[in-house]
Every structure is written in structure tokens, then in C-alpha cells.
Protein backbone atom coordinates (compact mmCIF):
# COMPACT_ATOMS: atom_id res chain seq x y z
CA UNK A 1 -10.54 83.45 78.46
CA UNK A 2 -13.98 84.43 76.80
CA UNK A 3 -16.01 86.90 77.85
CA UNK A 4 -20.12 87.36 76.16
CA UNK A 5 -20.33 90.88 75.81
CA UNK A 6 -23.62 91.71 76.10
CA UNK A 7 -23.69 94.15 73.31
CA UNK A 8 -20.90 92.45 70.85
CA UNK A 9 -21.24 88.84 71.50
CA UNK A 10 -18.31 86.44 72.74
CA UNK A 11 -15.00 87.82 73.21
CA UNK A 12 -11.33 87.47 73.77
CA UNK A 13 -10.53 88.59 76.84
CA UNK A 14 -7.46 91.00 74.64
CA UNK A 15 -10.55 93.20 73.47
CA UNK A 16 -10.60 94.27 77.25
CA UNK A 17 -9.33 96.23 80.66
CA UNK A 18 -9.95 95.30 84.08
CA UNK A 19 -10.26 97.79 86.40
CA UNK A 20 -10.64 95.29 89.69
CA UNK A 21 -13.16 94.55 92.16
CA UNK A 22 -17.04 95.18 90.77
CA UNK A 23 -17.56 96.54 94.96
CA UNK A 24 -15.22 98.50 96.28
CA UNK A 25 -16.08 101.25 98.06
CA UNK A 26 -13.77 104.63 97.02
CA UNK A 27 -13.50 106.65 100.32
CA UNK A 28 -14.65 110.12 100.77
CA UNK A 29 -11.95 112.60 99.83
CA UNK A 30 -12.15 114.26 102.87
CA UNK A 31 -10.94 110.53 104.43
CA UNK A 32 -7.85 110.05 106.85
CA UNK A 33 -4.23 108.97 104.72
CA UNK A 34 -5.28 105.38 106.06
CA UNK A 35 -8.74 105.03 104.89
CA UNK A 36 -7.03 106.00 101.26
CA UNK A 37 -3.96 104.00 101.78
CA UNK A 38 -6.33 101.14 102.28
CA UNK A 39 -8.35 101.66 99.55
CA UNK A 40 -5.40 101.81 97.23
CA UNK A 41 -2.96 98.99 98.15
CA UNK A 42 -5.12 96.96 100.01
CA UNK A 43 -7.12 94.16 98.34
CA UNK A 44 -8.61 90.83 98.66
CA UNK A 45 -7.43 88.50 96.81
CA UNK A 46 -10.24 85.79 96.49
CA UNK A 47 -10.49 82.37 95.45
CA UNK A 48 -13.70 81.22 93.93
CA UNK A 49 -16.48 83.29 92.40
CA UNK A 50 -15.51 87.13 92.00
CA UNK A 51 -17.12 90.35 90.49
CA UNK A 52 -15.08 92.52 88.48
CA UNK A 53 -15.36 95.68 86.55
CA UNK A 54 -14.13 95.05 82.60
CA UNK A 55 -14.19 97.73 80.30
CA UNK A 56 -14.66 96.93 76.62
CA UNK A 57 -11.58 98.34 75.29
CA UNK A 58 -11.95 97.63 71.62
CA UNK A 59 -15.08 96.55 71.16
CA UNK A 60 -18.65 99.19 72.23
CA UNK A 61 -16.36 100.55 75.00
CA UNK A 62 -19.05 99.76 77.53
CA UNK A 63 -18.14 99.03 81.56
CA UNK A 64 -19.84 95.42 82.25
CA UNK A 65 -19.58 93.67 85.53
CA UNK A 66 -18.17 90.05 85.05
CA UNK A 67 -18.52 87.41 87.55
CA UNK A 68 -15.89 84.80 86.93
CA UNK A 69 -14.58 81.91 89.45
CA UNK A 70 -10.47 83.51 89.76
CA UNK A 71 -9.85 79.55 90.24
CA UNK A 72 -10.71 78.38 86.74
CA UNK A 73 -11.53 81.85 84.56
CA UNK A 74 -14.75 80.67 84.14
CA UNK A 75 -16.98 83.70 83.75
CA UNK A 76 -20.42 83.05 85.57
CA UNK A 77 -21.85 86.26 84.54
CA UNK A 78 -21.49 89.60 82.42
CA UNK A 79 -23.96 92.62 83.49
CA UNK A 80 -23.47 96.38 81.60
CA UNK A 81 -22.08 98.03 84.81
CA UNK A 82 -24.67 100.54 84.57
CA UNK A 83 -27.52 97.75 85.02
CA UNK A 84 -25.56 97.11 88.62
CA UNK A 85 -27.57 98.05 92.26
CA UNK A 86 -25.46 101.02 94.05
């Protein structure tokens, strides 16, 4: 899989680390044991279009948001992760 970093170009996808979903919410720390177990085993696992945090490992070491269809690998997208809405 490629990935266009938007600072280095195109990409192998061995220059980076994926940390998971681009969305998910962390829960406050003063949250019940189920709101955290939730958050830490619990995940969707979609099929289709998907947003992801990458980090740029070795390459600029910049977070980026990809959006890439988990069917195929194609990547729709690729944002800096600061650029994303909160």
C-alpha cells in the first residue's frame, strides 16, 4: 500500500505506524472500569471507507489522518492530523 504524505510525497506504507481509528473518543480518566474497558478492547471493525491515524515513522514524523476503503487499501485521503476538526 501507498500512502501521499503530504509533506514527503508517496510512500510505502513500511515508512509508517498506525495508531487506529482517526475518531475515537478516549474517556475521561475519572470514567467507570467499563467506559475504559470499552475504549480499549472494543472496536469496530468496518468495511468500506475508514479514517485512521498514521504516524510517519521514518519519514517527517508527522501524525496525518488517512482515509482508506479497509476493503481494497485504497487510500481516499491523507490530512496532517493537526489540520483535523475536534
Amino acid at each position: 500500500m501507498r500512502i501521499p504524505c503530504p509533506f514527503c510525497g508517496d510512500r510505502g506504507n513500511e515508512e509508517f505506524t498506525v495508531l487506529g481509528a482517526a475518531g475515537l473518543a478516549r474517556p475521561a480518566p475519572e470514567a467507570d472500569d467499563a467506559a475504559w474497558h470499552d475504549y480499549v478492547h472494543l472496536r469496530d471493525n468496518p468495511a468500506g471507507a475508514h479514517r485512521e491515524l498514521w504516524h510517519h515513522v521514518f519519514g517527517c514524523r508527522a501524525w496525518l489522518v488517512v482515509e482508506r476503503d479497509t476493503r481494497t487499501h485504497a487510500v481516499l485521503s491523507v490530512t496532517p492530523a493537526k489540520e483535523r476538526a475536534a
